[in-house]
Protein backbone atom coordinates (compact mmCIF):
# COMPACT_ATOMS: atom_id res chain seq x y z
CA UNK A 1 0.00 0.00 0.00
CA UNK A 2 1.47 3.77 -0.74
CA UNK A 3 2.28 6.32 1.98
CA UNK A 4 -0.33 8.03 0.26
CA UNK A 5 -2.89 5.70 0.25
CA UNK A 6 -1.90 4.22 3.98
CA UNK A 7 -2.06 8.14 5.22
CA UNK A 8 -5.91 8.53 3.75
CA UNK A 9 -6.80 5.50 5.63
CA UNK A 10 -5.75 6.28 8.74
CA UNK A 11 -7.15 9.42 8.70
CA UNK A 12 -10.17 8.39 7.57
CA UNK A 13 -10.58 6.13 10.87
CA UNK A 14 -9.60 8.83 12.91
CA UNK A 15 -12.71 10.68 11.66
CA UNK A 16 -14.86 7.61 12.11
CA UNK A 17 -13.47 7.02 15.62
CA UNK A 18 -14.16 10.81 16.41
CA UNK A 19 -17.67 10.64 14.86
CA UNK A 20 -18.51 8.05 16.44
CA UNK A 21 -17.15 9.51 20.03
CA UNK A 22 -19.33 12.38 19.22
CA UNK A 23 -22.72 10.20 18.36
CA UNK A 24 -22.57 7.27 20.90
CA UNK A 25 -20.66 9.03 23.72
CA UNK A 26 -16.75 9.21 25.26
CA UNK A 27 -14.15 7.01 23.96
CA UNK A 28 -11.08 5.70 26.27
CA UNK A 29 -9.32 8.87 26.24
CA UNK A 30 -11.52 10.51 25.01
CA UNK A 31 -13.40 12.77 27.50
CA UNK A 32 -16.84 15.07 26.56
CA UNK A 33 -17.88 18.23 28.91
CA UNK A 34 -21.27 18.92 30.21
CA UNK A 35 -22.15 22.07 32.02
CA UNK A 36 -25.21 21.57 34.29
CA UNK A 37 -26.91 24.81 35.59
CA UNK A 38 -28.79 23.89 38.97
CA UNK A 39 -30.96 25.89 41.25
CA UNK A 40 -28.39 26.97 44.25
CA UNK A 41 -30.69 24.85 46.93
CA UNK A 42 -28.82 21.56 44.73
CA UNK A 43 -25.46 23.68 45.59
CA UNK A 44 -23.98 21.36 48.37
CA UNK A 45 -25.78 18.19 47.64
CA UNK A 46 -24.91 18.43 43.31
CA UNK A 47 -20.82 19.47 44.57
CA UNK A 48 -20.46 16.45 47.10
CA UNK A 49 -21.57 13.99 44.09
CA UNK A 50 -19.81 15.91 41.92
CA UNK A 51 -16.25 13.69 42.82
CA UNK A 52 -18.51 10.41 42.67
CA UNK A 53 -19.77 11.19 39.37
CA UNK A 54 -16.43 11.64 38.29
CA UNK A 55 -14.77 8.32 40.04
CA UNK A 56 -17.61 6.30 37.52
CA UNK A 57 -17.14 8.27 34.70
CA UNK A 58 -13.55 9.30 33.94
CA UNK A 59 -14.37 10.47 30.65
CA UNK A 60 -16.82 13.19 31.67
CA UNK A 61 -15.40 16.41 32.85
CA UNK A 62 -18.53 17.73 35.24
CA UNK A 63 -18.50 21.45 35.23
CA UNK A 64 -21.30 22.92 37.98
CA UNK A 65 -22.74 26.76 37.89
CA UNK A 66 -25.37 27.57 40.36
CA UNK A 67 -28.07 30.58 39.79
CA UNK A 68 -32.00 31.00 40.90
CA UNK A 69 -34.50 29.26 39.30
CA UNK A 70 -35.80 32.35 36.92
CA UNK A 71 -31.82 33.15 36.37
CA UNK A 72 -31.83 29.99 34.63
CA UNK A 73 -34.35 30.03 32.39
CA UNK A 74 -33.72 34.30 31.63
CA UNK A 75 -30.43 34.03 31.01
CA UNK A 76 -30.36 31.37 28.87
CA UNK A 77 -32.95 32.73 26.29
CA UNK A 78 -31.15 36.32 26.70
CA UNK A 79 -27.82 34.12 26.05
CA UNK A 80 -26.47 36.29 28.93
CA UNK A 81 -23.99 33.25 30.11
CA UNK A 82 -20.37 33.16 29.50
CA UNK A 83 -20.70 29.84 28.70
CA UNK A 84 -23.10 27.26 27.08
CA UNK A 85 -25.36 24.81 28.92
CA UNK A 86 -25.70 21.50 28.65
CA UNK A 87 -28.14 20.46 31.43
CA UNK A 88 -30.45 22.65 33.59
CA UNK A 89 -31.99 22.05 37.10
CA UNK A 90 -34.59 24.33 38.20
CA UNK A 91 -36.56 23.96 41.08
CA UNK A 92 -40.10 23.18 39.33
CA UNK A 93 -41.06 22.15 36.24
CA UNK A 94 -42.90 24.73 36.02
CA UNK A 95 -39.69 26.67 35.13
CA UNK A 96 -38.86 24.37 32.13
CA UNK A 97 -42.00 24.59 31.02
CA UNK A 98 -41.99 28.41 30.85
CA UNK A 99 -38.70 27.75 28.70
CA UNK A 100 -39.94 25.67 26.44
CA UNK A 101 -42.95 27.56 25.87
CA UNK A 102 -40.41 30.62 25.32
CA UNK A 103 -38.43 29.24 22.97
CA UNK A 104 -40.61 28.18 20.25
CA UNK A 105 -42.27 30.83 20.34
CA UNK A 106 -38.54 32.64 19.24
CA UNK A 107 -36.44 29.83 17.59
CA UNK A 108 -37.86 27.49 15.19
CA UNK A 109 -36.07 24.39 17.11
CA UNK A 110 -35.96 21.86 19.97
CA UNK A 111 -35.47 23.31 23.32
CA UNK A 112 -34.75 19.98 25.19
CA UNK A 113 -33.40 16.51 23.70
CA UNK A 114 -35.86 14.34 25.65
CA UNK A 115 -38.51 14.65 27.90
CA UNK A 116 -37.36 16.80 31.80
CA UNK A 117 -36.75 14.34 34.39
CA UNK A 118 -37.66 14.49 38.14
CA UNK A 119 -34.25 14.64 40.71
CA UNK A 120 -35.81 15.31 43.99
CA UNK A 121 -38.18 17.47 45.64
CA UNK A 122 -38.83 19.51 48.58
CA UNK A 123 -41.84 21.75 50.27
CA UNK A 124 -42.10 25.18 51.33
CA UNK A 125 -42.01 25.73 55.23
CA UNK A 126 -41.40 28.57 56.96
CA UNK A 127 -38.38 28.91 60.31
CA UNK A 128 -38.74 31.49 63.29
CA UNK A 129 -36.69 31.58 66.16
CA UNK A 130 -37.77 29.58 69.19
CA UNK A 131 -39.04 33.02 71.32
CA UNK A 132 -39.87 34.92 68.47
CA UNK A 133 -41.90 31.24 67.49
CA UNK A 134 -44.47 30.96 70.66
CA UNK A 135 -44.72 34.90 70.19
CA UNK A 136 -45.59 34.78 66.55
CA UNK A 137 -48.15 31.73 67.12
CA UNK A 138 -48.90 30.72 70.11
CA UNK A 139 -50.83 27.65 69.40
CA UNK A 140 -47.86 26.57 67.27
CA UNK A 141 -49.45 27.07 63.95
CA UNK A 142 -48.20 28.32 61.03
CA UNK A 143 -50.76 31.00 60.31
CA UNK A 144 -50.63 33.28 57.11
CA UNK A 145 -53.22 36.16 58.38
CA UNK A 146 -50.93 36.54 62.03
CA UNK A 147 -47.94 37.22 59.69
CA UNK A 148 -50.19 39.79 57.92
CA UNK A 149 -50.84 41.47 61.33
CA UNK A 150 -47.24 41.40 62.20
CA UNK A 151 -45.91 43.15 58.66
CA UNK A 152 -48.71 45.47 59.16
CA UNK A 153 -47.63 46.62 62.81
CA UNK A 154 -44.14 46.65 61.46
CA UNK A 155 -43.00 46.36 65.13
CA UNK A 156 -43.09 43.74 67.79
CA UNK A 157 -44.05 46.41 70.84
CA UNK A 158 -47.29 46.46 69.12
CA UNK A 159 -47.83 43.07 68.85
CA UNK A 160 -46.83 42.38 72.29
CA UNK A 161 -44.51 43.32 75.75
CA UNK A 162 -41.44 42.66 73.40
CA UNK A 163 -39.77 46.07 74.35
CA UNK A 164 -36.12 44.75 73.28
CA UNK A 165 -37.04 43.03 69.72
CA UNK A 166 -37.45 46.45 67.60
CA UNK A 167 -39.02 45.80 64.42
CA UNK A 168 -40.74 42.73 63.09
CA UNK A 169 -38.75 41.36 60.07
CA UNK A 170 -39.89 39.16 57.00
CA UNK A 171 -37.28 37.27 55.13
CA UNK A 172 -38.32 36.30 51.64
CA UNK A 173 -35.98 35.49 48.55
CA UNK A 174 -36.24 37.82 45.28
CA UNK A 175 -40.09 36.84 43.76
CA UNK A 176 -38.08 37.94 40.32
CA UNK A 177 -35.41 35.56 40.65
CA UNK A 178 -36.65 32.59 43.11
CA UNK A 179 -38.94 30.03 42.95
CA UNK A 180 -39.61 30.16 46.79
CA UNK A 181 -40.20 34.38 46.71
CA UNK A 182 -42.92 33.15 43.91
CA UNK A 183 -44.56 30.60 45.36
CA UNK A 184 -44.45 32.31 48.84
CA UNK A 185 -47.19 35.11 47.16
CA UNK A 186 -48.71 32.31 45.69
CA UNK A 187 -49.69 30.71 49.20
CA UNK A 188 -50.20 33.74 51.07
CA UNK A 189 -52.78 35.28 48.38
CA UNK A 190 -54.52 31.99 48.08
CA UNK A 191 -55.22 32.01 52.20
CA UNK A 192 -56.07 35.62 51.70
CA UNK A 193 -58.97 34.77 49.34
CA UNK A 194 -59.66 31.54 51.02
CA UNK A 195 -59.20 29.74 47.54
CA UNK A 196 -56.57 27.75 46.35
CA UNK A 197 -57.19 27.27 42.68
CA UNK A 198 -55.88 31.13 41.73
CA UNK A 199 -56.30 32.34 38.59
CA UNK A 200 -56.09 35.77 36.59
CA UNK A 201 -59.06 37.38 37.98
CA UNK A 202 -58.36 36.00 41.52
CA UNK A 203 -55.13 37.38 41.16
CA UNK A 204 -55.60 40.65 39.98
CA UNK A 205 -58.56 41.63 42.78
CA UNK A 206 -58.00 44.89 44.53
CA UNK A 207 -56.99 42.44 48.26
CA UNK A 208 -53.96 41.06 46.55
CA UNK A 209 -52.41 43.94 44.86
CA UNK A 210 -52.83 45.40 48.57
CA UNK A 211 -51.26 42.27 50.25
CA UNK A 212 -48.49 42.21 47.66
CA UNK A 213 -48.01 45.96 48.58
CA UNK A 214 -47.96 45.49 52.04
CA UNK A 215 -45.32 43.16 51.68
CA UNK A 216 -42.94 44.55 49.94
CA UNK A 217 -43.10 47.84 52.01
CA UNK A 218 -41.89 45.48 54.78
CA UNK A 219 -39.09 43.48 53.39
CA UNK A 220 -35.48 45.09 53.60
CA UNK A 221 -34.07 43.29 51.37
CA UNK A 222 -35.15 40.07 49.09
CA UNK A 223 -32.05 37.49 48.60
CA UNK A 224 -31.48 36.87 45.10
CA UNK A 225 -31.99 32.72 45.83
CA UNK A 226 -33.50 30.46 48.74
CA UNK A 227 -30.21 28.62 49.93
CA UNK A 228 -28.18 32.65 50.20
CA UNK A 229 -31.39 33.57 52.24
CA UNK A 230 -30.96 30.62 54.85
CA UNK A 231 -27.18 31.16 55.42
CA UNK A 232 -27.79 35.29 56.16
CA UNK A 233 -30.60 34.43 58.39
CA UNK A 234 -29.05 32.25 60.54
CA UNK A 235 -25.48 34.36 60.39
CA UNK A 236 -27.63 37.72 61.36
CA UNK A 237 -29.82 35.86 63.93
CA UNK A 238 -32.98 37.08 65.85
CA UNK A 239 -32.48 40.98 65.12
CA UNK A 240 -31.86 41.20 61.69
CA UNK A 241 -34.87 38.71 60.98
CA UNK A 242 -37.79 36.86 62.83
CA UNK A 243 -39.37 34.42 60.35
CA UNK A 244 -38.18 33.30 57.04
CA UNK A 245 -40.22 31.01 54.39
CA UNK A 246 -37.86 28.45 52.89
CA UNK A 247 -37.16 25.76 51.30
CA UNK A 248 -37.97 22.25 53.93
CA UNK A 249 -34.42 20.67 52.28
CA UNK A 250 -32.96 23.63 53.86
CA UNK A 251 -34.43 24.39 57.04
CA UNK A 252 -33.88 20.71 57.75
CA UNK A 253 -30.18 20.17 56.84
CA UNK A 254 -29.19 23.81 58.54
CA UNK A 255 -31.15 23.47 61.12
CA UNK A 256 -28.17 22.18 63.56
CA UNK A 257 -26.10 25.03 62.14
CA UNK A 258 -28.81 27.35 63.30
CA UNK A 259 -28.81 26.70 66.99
CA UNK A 260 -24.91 28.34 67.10
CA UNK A 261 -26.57 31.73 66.34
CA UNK A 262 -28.51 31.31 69.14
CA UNK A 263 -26.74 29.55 72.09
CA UNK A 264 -27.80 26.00 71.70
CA UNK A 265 -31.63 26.47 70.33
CA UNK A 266 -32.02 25.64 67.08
CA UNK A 267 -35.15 27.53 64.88
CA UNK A 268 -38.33 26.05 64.90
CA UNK A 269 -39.96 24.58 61.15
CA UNK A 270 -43.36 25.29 60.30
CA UNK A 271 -45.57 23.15 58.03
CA UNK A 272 -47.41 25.80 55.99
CA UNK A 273 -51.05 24.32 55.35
CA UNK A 274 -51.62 24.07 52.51
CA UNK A 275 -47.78 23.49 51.16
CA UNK A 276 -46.56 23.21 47.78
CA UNK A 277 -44.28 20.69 46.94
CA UNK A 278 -41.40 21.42 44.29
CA UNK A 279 -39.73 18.81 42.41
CA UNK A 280 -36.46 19.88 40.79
CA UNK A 281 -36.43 18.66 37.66
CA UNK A 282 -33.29 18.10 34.97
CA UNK A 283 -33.59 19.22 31.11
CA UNK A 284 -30.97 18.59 28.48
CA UNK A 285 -31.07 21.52 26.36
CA UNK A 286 -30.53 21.20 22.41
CA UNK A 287 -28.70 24.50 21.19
CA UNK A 288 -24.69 24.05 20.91
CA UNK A 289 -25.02 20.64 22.58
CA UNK A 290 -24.25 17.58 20.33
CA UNK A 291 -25.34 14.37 20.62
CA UNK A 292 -21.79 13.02 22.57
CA UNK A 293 -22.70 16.04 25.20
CA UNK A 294 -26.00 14.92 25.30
CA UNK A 295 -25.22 11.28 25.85
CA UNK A 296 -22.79 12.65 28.69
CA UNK A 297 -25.65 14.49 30.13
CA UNK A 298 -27.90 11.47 30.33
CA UNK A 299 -25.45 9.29 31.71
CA UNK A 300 -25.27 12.05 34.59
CA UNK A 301 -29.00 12.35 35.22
CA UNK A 302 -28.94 8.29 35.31
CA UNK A 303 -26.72 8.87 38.39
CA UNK A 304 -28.81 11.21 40.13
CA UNK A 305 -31.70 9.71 39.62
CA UNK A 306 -29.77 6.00 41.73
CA UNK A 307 -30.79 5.20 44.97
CA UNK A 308 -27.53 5.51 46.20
CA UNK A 309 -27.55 9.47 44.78
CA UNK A 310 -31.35 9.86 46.40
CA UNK A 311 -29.84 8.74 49.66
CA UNK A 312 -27.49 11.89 49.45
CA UNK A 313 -29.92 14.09 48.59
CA UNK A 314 -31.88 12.75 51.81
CA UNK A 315 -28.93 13.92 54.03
CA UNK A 316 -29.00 17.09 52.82
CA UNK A 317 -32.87 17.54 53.56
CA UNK A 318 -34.26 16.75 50.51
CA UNK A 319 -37.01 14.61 49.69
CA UNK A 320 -36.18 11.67 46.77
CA UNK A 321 -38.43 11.71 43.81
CA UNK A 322 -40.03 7.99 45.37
CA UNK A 323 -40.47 9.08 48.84
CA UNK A 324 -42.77 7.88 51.30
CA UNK A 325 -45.61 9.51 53.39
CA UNK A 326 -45.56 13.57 53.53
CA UNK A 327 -46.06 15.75 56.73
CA UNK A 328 -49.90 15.92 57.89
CA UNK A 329 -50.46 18.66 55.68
CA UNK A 330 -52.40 19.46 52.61
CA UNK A 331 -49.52 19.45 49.67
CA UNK A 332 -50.51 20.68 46.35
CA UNK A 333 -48.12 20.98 43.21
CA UNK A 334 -46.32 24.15 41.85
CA UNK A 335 -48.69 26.89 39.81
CA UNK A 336 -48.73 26.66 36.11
CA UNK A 337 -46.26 29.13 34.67
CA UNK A 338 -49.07 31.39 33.51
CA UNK A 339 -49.92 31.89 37.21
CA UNK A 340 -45.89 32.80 38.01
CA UNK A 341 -46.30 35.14 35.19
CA UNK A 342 -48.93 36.96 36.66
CA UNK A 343 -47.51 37.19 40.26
CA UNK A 344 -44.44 38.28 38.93
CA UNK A 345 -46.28 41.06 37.11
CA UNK A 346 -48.43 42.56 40.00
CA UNK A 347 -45.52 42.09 42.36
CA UNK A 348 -43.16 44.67 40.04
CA UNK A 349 -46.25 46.94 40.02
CA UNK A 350 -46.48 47.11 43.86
CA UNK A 351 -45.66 49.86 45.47
């Protein structure tokens, strides 16, 4: 055979070889990158598998970025990333749905390569310190209009003999950028018009632009994502905020953490009734992703979705996607998008 002809040949495999590294996933030696945007409540849990993942898959190099749940899905239609995605975890569906919805109605292409796939999931709940607790509700429930009385006083002297705790303060995360900021309006509007199927008109009556008014008047400040808002309230303690709604993943794995701030007493969890329970949920996205990436990217949400992965994201709070009974409370699923929208909308108008 010539040089020539021995020289075409070889480099003819090479491209097959590559091709087919490309199509069917990584070759020995060969290794594929996948960059997986998660919600930052996944932060801890998604970085201690992160070594794991990479022990039973040599070939994939695992790249992590965390932002909130809206982040996600805003800046990758705005392409406002520094670099391209290959799998995203929000914390609903809801969120890829919104996507999805959003990008066919700009691009005339796939948004995902196969259908979103459930990780784990987790409830909202709310945390109060232990005093501040029995103060807040004395009968030890959770109770949505007694937080509207204490926003409204703005003070704990008139809610009380609490001469020493100044003003009352409401912890929320960023509505704009966090599922938990949205579907904390969502709750507390449906208990303020008794109804928990909201809808447009619901939404927009006088009552709830008034409630969404009131509470943004009383929040200082609204953390760009649930997990940042956990870590400042228990680092600030009792005076720089009373109650917080969260994330139950979080309040549950911090909770230990919680009773340094305080001399030994950890915060107390409330069961909102009703409760909304979130599932995050994993998307492989089709633009600048080939079908080696994607392969990568299924491999990965394989592992995540293993018992021995679920069991992880147990210790860090979280519920697995097959878990047993729920707390005695009602527990509904997250709002359609179109409801998001809407809060969203009337929240930005508040003033």
């Amino acid at each position: 055979m010539k040089k020539t002809t021995r020289r075409s040949v070889i480099l003819s495999l090479i491209t097959i070889l590559i091709t087919l590294g490309l199509t069917y996933g990584p070759l020995p030696g060969f290794q594929q990158s996948i960059v997986v945007v998660s919600g930052t409540e996944l932060q801890e849990p998604l970085e201690f598998l992160q070594s794991r993942f990479k022990d039973q898959h040599p070939n994939i190099n695992l790249i992590l970025k965390f932002q909130g749940s809206q982040d996600i899905v805003d800046n990758y239609l705005d392409e406002k990333n520094d670099f391209n995605p290959t799998v995203i975890i929000p914390a609903s569906e809801e969120f890829l749905k919104d996507l999805d919805k959003r990008w066919k109605a700009q691009n005339n292409s796939d948004t995902f390569y196969d259908n979103p796939r459930a990780i784990t999931k987790t409830l909202l709940v709310a945390v109060s310190w232990a005093e501040r607790a029995k103060a807040l509700f004395p009968d030890g429930i959770f109770k949505w209009q007694r937080l509207e009385e204490a926003i409204s006083a703005r003070n704990w002297n008139k809610l009380g003999n609490y001469p020493n705790w100044g003003s009352f303060d409401l912890i929320i995360a960023d509505p704009l950028r966090s599922n938990s900021g949205q579907l904390t309006l969502y709750l507390w509007a449906a208990a303020k018009l008794n109804n928990n199927n909201l809808n447009f008109d619901l939404l927009n009556k006088p009552e709830i632009s008034e409630l969404f008014s009131l509470i943004k008047k009383s929040i200082y400040q609204t953390p760009r994502s649930t997990d940042l808002l956990l870590k400042e309230f228990i680092s600030k303690g009792p005076n720089e905020g009373d109650i917080a709604i969260v994330y139950e993943s979080a309040a549950l794995f911090r909770r230990q953490e919680s009773s340094k701030t305080t001399g030994g007493i950890p915060y107390k969890i409330y069961y909102i009734n009703p409760t909304v329970e979130t599932i995050q949920t994993a998307a492989i996205v089709h633009t600048k992703v080939n079908q080696g990436q994607a392969n990568a990217a299924r491999e990965f949400i394989n592992f995540l979705t293993q018992p021995q992965q679920q069991q992880v994201f147990a210790q860090y709070g979280f519920r697995p996607v097959n878990s047993g009974p729920l707390p005695n409370v009602q527990v509904t699923t997250s709002p359609n998008f179109q409801t998001l929208e809407e809060i969203k909308r009337i929240w930005q108008r508040s003033n």
